[in-house]
C-alpha atoms as a PDB file:
ATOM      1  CA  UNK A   1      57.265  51.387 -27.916  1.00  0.00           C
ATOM      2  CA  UNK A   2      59.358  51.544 -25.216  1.00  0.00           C
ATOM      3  CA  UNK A   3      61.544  48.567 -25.574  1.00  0.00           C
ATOM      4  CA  UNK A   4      64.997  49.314 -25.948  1.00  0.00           C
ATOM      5  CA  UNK A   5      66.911  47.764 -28.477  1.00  0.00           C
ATOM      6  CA  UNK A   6      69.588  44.722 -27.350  1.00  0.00           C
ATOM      7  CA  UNK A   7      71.493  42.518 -29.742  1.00  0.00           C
ATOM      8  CA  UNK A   8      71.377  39.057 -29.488  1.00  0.00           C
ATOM      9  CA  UNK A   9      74.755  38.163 -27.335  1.00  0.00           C
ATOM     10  CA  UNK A  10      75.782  35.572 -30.087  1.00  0.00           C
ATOM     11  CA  UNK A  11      75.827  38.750 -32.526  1.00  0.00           C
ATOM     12  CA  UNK A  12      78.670  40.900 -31.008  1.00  0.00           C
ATOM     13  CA  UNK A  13      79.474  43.865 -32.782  1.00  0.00           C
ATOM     14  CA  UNK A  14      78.364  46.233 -35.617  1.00  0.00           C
ATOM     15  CA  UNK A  15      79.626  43.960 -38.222  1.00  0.00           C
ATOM     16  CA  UNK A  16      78.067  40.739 -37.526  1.00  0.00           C
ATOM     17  CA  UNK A  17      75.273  42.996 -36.706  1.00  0.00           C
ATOM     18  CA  UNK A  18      74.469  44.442 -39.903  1.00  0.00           C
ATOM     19  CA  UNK A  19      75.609  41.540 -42.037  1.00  0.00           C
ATOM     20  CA  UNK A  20      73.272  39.251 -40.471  1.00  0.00           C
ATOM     21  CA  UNK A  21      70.351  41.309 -40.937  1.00  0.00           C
ATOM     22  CA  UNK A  22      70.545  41.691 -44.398  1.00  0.00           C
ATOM     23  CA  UNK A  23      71.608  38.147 -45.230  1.00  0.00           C
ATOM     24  CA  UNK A  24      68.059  37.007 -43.128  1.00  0.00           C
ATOM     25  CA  UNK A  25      64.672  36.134 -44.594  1.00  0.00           C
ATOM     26  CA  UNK A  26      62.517  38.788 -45.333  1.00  0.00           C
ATOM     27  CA  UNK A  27      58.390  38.573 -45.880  1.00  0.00           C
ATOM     28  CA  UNK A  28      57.786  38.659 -49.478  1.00  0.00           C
ATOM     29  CA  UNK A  29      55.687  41.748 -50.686  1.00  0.00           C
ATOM     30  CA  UNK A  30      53.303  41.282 -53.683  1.00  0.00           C
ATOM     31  CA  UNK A  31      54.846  45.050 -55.295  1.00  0.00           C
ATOM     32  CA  UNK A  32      52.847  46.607 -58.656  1.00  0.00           C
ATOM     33  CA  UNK A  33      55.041  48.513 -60.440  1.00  0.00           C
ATOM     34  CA  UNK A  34      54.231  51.987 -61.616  1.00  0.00           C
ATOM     35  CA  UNK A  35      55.997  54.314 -63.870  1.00  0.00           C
ATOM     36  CA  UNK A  36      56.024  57.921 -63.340  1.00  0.00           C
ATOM     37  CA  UNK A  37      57.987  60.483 -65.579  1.00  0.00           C
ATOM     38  CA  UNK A  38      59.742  63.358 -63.619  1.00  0.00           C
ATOM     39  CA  UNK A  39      59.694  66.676 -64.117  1.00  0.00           C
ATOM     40  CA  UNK A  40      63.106  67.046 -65.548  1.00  0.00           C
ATOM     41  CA  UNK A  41      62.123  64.462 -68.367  1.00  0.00           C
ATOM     42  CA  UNK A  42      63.377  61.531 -66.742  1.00  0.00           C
ATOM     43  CA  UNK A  43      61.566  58.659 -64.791  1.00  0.00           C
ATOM     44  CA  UNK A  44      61.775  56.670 -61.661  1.00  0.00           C
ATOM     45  CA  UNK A  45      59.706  53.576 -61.244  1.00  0.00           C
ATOM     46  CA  UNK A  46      57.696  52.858 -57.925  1.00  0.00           C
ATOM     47  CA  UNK A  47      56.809  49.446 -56.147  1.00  0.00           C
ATOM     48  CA  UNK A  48      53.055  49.668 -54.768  1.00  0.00           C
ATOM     49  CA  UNK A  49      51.041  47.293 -52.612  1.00  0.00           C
ATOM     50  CA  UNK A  50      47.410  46.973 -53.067  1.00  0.00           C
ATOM     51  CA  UNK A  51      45.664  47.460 -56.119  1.00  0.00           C
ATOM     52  CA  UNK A  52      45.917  50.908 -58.487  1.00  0.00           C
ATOM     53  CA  UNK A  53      42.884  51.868 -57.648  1.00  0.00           C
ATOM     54  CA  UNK A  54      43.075  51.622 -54.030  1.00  0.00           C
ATOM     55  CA  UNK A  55      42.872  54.619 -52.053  1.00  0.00           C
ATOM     56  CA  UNK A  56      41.978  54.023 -48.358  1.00  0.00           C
ATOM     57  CA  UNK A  57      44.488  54.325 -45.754  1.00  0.00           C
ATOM     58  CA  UNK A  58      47.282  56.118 -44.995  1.00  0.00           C
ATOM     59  CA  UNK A  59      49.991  55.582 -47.106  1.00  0.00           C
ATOM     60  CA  UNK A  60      53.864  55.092 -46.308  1.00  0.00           C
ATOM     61  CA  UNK A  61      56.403  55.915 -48.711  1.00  0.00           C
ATOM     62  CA  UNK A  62      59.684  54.088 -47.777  1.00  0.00           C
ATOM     63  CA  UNK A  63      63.453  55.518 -49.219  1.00  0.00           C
ATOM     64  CA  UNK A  64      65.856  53.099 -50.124  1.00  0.00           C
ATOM     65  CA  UNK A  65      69.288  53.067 -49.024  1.00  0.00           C
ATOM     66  CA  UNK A  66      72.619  53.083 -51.573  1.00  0.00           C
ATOM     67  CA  UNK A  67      72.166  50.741 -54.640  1.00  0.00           C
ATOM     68  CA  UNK A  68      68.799  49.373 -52.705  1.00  0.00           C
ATOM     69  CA  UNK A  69      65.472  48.909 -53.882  1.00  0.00           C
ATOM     70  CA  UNK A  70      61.616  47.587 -52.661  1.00  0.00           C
ATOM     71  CA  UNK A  71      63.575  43.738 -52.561  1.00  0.00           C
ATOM     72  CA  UNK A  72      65.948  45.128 -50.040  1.00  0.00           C
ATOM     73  CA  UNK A  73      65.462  43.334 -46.288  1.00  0.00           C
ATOM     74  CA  UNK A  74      64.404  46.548 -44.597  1.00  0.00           C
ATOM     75  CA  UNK A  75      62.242  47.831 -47.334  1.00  0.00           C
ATOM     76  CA  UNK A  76      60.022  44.265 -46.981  1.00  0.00           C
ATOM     77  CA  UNK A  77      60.249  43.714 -43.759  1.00  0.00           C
ATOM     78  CA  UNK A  78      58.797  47.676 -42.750  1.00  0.00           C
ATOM     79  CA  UNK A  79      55.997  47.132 -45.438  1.00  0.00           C
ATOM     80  CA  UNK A  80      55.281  43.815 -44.068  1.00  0.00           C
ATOM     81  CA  UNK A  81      54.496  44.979 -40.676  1.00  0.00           C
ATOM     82  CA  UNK A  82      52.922  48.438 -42.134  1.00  0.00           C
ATOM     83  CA  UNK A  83      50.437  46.363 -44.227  1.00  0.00           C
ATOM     84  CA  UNK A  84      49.403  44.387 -41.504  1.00  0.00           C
ATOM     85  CA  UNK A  85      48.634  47.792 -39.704  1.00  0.00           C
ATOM     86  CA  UNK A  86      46.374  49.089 -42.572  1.00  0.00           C
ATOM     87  CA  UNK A  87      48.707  51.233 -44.527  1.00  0.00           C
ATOM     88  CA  UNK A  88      49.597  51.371 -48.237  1.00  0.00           C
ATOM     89  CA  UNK A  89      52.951  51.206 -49.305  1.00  0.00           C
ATOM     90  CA  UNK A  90      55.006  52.407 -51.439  1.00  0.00           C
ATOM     91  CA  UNK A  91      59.031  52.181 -52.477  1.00  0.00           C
ATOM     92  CA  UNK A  92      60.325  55.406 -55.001  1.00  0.00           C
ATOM     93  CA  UNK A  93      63.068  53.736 -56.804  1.00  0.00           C
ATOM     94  CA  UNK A  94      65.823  56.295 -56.795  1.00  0.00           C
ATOM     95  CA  UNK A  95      67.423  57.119 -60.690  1.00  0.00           C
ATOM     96  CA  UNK A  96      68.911  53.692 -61.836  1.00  0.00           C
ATOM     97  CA  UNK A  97      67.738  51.362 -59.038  1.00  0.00           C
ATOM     98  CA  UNK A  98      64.907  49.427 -60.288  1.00  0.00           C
ATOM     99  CA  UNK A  99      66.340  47.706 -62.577  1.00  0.00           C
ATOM    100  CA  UNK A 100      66.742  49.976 -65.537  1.00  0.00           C
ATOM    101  CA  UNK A 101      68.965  52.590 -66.185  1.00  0.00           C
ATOM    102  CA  UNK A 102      67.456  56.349 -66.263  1.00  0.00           C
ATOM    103  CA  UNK A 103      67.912  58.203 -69.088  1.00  0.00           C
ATOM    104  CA  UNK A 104      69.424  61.719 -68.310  1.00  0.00           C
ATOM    105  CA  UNK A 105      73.300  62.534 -67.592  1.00  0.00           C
ATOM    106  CA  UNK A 106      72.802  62.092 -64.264  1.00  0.00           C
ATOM    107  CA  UNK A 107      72.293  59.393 -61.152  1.00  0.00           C
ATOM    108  CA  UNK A 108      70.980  59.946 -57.412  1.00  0.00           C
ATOM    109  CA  UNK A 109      72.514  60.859 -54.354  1.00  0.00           C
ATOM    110  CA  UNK A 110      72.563  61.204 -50.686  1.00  0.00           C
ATOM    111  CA  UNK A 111      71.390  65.127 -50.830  1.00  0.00           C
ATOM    112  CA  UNK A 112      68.697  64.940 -53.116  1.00  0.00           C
ATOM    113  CA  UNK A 113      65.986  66.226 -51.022  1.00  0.00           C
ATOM    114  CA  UNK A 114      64.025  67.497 -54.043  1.00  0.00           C
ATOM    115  CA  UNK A 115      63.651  64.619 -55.487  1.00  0.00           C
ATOM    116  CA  UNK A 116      62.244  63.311 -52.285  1.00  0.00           C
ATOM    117  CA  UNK A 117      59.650  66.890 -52.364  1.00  0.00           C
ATOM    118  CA  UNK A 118      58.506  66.322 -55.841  1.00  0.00           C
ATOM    119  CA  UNK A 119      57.586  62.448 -55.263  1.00  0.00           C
ATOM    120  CA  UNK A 120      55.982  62.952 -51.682  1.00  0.00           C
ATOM    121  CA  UNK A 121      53.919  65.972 -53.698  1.00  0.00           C
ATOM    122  CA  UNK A 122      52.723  63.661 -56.302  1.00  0.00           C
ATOM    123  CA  UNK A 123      51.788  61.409 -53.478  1.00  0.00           C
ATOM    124  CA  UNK A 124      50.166  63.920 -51.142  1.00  0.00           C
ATOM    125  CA  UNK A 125      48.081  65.329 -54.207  1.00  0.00           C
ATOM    126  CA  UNK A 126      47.316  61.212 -55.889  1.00  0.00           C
ATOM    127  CA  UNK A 127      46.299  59.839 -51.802  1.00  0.00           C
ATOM    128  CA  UNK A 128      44.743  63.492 -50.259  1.00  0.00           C
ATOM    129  CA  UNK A 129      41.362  61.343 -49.838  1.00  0.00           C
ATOM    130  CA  UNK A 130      43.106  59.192 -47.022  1.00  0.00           C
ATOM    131  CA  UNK A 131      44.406  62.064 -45.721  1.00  0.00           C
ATOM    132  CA  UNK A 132      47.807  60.565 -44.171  1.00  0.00           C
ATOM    133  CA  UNK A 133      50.856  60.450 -45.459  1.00  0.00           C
ATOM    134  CA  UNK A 134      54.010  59.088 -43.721  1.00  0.00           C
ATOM    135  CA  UNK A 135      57.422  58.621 -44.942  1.00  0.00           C
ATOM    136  CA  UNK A 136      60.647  56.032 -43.864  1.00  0.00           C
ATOM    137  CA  UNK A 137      63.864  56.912 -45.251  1.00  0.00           C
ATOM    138  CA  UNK A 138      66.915  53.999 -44.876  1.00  0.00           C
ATOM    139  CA  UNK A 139      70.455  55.179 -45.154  1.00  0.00           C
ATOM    140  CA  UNK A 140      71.351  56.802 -48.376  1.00  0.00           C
ATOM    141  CA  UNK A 141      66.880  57.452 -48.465  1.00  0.00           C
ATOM    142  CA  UNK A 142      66.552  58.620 -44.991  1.00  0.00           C
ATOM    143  CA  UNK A 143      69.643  61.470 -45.155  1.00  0.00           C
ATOM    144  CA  UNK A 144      67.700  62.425 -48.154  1.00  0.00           C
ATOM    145  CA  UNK A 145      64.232  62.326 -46.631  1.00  0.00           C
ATOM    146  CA  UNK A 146      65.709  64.608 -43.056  1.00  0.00           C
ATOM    147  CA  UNK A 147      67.351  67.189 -45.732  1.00  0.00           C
ATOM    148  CA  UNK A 148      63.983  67.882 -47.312  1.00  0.00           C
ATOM    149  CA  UNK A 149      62.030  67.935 -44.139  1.00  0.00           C
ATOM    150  CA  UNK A 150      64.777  70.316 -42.315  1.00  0.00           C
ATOM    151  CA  UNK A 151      64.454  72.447 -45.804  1.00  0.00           C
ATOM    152  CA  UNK A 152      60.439  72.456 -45.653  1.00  0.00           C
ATOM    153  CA  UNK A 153      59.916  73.417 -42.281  1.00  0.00           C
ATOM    154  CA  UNK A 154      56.260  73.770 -41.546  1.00  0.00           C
ATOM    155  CA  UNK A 155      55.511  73.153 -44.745  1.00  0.00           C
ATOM    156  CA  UNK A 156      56.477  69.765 -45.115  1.00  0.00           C
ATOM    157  CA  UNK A 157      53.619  67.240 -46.376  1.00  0.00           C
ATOM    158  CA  UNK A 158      54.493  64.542 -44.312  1.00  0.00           C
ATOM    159  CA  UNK A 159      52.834  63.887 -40.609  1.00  0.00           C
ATOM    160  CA  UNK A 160      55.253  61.999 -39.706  1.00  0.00           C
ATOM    161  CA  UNK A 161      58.542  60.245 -40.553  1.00  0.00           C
ATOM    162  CA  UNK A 162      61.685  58.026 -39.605  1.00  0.00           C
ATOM    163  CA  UNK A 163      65.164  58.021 -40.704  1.00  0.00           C
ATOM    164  CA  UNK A 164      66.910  54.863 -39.971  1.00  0.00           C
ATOM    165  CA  UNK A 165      70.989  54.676 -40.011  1.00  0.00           C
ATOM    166  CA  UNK A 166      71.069  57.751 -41.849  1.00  0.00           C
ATOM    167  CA  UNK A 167      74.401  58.886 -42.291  1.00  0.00           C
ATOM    168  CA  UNK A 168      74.241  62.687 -41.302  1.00  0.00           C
ATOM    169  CA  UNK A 169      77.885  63.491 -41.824  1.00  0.00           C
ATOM    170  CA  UNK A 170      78.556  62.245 -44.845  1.00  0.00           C
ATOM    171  CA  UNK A 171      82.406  63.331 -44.868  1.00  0.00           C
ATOM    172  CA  UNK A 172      82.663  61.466 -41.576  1.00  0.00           C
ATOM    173  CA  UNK A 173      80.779  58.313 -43.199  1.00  0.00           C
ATOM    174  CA  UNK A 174      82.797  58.309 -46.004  1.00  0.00           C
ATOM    175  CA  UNK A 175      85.812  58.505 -44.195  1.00  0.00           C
ATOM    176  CA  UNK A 176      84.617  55.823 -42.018  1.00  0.00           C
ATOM    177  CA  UNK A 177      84.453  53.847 -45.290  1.00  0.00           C
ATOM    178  CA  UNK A 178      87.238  54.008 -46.911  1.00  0.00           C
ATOM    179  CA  UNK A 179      89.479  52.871 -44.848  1.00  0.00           C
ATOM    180  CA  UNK A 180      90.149  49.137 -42.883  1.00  0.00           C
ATOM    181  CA  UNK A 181      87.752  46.399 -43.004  1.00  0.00           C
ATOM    182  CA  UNK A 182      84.590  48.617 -44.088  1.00  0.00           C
ATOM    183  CA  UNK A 183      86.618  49.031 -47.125  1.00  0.00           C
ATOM    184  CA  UNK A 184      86.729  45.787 -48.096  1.00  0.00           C
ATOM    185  CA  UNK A 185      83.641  44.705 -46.707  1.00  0.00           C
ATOM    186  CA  UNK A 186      81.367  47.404 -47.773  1.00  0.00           C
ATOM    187  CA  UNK A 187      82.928  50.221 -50.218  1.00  0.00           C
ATOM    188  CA  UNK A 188      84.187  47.339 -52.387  1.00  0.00           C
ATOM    189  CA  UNK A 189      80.619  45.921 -53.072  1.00  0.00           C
ATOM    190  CA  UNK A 190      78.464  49.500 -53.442  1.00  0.00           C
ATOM    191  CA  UNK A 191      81.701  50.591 -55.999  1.00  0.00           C
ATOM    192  CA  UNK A 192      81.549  47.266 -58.007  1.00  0.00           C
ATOM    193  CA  UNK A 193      78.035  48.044 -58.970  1.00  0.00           C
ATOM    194  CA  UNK A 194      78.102  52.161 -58.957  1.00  0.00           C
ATOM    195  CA  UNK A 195      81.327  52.363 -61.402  1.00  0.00           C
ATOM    196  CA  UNK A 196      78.570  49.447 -63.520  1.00  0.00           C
ATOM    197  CA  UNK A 197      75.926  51.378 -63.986  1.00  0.00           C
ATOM    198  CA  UNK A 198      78.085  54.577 -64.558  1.00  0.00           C
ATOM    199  CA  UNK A 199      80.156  52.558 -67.242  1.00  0.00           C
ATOM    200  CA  UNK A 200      76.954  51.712 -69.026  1.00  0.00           C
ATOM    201  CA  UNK A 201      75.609  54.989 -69.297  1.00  0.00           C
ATOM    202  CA  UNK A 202      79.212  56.677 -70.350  1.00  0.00           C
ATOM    203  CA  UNK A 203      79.610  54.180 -73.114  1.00  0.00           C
ATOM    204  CA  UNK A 204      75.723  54.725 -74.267  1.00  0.00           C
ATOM    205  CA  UNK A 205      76.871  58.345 -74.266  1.00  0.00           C
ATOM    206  CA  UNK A 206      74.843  59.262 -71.747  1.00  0.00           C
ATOM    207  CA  UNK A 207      77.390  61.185 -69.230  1.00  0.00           C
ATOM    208  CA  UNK A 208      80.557  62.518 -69.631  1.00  0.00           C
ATOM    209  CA  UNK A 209      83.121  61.212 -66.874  1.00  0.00           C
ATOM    210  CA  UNK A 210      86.788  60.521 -66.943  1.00  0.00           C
ATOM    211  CA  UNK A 211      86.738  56.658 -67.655  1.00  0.00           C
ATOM    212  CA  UNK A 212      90.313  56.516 -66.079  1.00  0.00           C
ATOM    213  CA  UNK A 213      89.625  57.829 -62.973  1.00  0.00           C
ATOM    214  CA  UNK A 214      86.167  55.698 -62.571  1.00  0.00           C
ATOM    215  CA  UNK A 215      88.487  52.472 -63.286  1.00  0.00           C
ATOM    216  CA  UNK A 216      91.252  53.982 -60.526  1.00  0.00           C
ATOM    217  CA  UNK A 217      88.360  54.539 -57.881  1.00  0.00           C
ATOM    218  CA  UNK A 218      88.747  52.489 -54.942  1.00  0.00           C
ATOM    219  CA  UNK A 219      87.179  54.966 -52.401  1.00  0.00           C
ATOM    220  CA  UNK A 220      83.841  56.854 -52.044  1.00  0.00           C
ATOM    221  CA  UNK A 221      86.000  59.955 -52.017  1.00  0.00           C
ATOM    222  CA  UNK A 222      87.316  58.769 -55.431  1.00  0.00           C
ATOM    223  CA  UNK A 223      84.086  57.672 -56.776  1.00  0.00           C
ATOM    224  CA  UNK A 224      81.951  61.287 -55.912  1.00  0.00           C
ATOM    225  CA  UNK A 225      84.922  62.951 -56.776  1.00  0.00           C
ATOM    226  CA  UNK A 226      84.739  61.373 -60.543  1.00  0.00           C
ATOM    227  CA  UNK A 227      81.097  60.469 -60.854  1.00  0.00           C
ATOM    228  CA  UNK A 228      78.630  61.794 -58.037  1.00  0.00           C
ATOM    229  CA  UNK A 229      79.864  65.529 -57.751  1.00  0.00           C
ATOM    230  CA  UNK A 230      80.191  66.780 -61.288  1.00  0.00           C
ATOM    231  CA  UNK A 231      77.000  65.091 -62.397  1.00  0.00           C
ATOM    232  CA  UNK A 232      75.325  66.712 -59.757  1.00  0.00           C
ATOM    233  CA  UNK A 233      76.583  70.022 -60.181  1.00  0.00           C
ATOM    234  CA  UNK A 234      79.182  69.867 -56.668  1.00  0.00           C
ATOM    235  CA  UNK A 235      82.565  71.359 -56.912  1.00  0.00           C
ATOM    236  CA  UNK A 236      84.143  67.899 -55.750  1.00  0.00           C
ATOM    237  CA  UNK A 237      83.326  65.227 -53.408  1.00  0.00           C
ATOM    238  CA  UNK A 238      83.995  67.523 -50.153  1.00  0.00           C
ATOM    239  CA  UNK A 239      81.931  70.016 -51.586  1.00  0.00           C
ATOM    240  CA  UNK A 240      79.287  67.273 -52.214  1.00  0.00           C
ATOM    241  CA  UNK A 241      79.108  65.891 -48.576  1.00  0.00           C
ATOM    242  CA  UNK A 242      78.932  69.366 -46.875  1.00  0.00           C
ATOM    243  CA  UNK A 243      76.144  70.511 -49.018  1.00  0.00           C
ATOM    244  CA  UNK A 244      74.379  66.651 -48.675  1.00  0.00           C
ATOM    245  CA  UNK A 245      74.872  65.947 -45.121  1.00  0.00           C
ATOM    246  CA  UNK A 246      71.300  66.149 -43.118  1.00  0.00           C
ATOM    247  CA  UNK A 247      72.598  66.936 -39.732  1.00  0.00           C
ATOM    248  CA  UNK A 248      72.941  70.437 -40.075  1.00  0.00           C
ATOM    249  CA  UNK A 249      69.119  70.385 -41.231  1.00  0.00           C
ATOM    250  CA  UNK A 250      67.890  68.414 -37.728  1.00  0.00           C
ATOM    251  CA  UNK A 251      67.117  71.645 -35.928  1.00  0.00           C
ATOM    252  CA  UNK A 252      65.218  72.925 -38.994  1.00  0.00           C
ATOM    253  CA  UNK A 253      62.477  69.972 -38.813  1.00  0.00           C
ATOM    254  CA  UNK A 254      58.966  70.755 -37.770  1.00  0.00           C
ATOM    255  CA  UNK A 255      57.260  67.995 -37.943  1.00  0.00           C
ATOM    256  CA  UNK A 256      57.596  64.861 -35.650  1.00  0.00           C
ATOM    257  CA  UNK A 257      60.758  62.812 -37.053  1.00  0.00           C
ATOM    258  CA  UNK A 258      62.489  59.627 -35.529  1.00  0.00           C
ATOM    259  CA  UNK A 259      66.155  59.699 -36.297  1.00  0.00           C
ATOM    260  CA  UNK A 260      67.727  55.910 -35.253  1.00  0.00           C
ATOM    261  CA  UNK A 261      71.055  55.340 -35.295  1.00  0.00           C
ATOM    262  CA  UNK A 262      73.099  52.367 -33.945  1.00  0.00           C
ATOM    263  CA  UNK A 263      76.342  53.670 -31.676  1.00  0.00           C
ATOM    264  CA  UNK A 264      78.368  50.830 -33.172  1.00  0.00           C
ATOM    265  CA  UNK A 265      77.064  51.457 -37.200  1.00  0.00           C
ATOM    266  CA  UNK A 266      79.714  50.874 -39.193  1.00  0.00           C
ATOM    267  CA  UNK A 267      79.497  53.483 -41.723  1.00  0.00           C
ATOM    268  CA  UNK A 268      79.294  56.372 -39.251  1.00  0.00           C
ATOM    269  CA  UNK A 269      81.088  57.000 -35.733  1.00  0.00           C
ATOM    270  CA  UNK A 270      79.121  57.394 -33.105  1.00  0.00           C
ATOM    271  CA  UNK A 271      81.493  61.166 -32.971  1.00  0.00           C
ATOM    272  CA  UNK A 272      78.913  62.277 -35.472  1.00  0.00           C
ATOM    273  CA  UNK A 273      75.701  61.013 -33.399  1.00  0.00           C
ATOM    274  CA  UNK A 274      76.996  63.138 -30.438  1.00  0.00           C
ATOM    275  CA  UNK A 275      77.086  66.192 -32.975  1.00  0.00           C
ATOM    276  CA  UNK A 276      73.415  65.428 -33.717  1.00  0.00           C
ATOM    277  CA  UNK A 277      72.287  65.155 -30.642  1.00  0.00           C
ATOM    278  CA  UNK A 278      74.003  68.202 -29.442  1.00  0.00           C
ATOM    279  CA  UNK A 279      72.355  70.475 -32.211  1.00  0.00           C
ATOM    280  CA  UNK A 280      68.529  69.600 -30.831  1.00  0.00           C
ATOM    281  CA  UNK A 281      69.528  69.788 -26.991  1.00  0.00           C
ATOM    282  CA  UNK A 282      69.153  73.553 -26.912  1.00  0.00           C
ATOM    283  CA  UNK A 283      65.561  73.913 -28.268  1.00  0.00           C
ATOM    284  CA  UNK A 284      62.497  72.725 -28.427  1.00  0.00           C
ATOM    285  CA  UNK A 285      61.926  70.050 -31.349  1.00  0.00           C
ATOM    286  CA  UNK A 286      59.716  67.320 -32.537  1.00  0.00           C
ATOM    287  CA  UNK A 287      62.796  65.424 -33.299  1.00  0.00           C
ATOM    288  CA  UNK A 288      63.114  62.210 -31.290  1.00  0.00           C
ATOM    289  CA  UNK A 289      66.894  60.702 -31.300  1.00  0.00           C
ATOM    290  CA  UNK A 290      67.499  57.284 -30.763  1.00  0.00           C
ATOM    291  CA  UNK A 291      70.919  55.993 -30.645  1.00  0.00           C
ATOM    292  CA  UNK A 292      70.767  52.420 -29.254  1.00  0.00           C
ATOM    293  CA  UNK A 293      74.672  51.154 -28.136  1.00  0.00           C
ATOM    294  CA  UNK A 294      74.044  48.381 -30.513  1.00  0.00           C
ATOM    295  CA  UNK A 295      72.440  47.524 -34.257  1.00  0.00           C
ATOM    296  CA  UNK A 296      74.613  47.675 -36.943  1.00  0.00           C
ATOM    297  CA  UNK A 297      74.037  49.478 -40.155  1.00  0.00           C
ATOM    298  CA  UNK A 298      70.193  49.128 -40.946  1.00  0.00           C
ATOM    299  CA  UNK A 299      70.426  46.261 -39.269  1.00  0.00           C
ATOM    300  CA  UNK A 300      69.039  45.429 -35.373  1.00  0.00           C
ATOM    301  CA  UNK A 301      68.468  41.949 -35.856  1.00  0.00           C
ATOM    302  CA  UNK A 302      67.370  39.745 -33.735  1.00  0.00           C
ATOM    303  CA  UNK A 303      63.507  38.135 -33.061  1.00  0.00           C
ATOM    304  CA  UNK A 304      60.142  39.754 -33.393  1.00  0.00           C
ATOM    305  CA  UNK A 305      62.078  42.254 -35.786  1.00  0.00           C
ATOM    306  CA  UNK A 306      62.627  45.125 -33.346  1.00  0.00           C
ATOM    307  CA  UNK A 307      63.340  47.769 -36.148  1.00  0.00           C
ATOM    308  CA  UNK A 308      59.947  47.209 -37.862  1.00  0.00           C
ATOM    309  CA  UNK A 309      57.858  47.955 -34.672  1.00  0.00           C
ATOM    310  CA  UNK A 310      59.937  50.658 -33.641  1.00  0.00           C
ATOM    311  CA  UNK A 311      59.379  52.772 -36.728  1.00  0.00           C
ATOM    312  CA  UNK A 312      55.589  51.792 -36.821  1.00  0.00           C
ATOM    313  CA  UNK A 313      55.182  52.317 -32.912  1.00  0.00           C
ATOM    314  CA  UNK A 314      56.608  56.282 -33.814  1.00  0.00           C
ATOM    315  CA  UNK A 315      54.503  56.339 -36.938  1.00  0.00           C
ATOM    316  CA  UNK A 316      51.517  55.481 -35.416  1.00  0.00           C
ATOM    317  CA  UNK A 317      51.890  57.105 -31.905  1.00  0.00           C
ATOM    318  CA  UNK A 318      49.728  59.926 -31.127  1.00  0.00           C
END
């Protein structure tokens, strides 16, 4: 597809930008839910079009973003348009997200790429008969999804995927954050329902966490520094985000990946997109960057829903 992406002129900036697109309409999705257990005794429930029995077509697996899920905007709007170009979807509920807690000490997070190689291998060996198997990753999912691809190399079971607003320095996104009017737009909102869930699960005994600290936390550095790195086996939160972060795995990708990012997102400087960029300019890769000036966070709205057909037009490209 080769039409850049322009924000409507009524929707200056990467505020408006990204608010607006997840406030809009999206197509309703008919989902069948399927539980799978995990390897580590655990479970994660998945949201399926098409009947269980189908197995024609290739099939898409789509990542959720931070406290998202298959009702999230992006999520229905990609598997709208994917249906409608044969495919079968399908949304992994990260641990926690679909509505139920999970049952071991421990959550999700932005770096847990094998979580994302266990599910796409219980995919790729379910769906082998259709033969493709393609993969979306949104924020939070898609830094996940480019960490396992950059750690599988050739071996990765995916023909091709798409990372959209995936934050690939996470100590820069966090920082980003945490401070002005993303705090109180955005950090407020993903903390009021992260310090929930982890509140539940520390008074059902589930985890261990300092529930003084979780009250205190106002900041993501706060939060992974309580919750997110010691329940995930990271020294602290800095630890956490240098060992998460997918940018440093770009170069390591060998099969053809779209990375989009909006210049103007608002949980990651555009400082970070340049770093990106820079680590793929001195060799040969199937990586394709796009960094559009404008778009928000997840967001590019405007009419014939430009982010939709630009991650099927990759998908489906030759």
């Amino acid at each position: 597809m080769s039409e850049a992406y322009q924000a409507p002129w009524w929707l200056p900036g990467g505020h408006l930008q990204t608010l607006v697109a997840a406030l809009a309409p999206a197509p309703r999705i008919p989902w069948r839910r399927e539980r799978w257990d995990t390897p580590d005794g655990d479970f994660i429930d998945l949201d399926w079009t098409g009947t269980e029995t189908a197995n024609a077509g290739a099939v898409l697996a789509i990542f959720h973003g931070l406290e998202g899920s298959s009702n999230s905007p992006y999520a229905r709007a990609v598997a709208a348009l994917a249906l409608r170009r044969g495919y079968r979807c399908v949304v992994p509920h990260f641990r926690g997200c679909s509505g139920e807690l999970n049952r071991l000490p421990r959550a999700y997070h932005s770096g847990d790429s094998a979580e994302i190689a266990w599910i796409l291998e219980r995919l790729g060996a379910a769906h082998a008969a259709s033969g493709v198997l393609h993969a979306v990753g949104i924020s939070l999912g898609g830094n996940a999804l480019l960490k396992h691809l950059g750690e599988a190399g050739e071996g990765a079971l995916v023909r091709r995927a798409a990372a959209i607003s995936a934050p690939l320095d996470l100590a820069a996104a966090s920082r980003q954050l945490d401070r002005g009017f993303g705090r109180e737009l955005y950090t407020r909102v993903f903390l009021s329902t992260l310090k929930n869930k982890t509140l539940q699960k520390l008074r059902a005994g589930q985890i261990a966490v300092d529930e003084a600290r979780l009250a205190r936390a106002r900041t993501f550095f706060e939060f992974d520094d309580t919750v997110t790195a010691p329940l995930h086996g990271f020294a602290g939160a800095e630890d956490y985000w240098a060992r998460s972060s997918s940018g440093p795995y770009l170069a390591r990708i060998r099969v053809p990946t779209l990375v989009l990012n909006a210049r103007n997102d608002p949980f990651l400087p555009a400082a970070a997109l340049d770093t990106a960029a820079a680590s793929l300019r001195a060799i040969p890769s199937p990586v394709t960057i796009d960094f559009p000036r404008t778009g928000g966070h997840a967001g590019f709205p405007g009419r014939r829903r430009w982010l939709a057909r630009r991650v099927l037009a990759f998908l489906q490209s030759p």
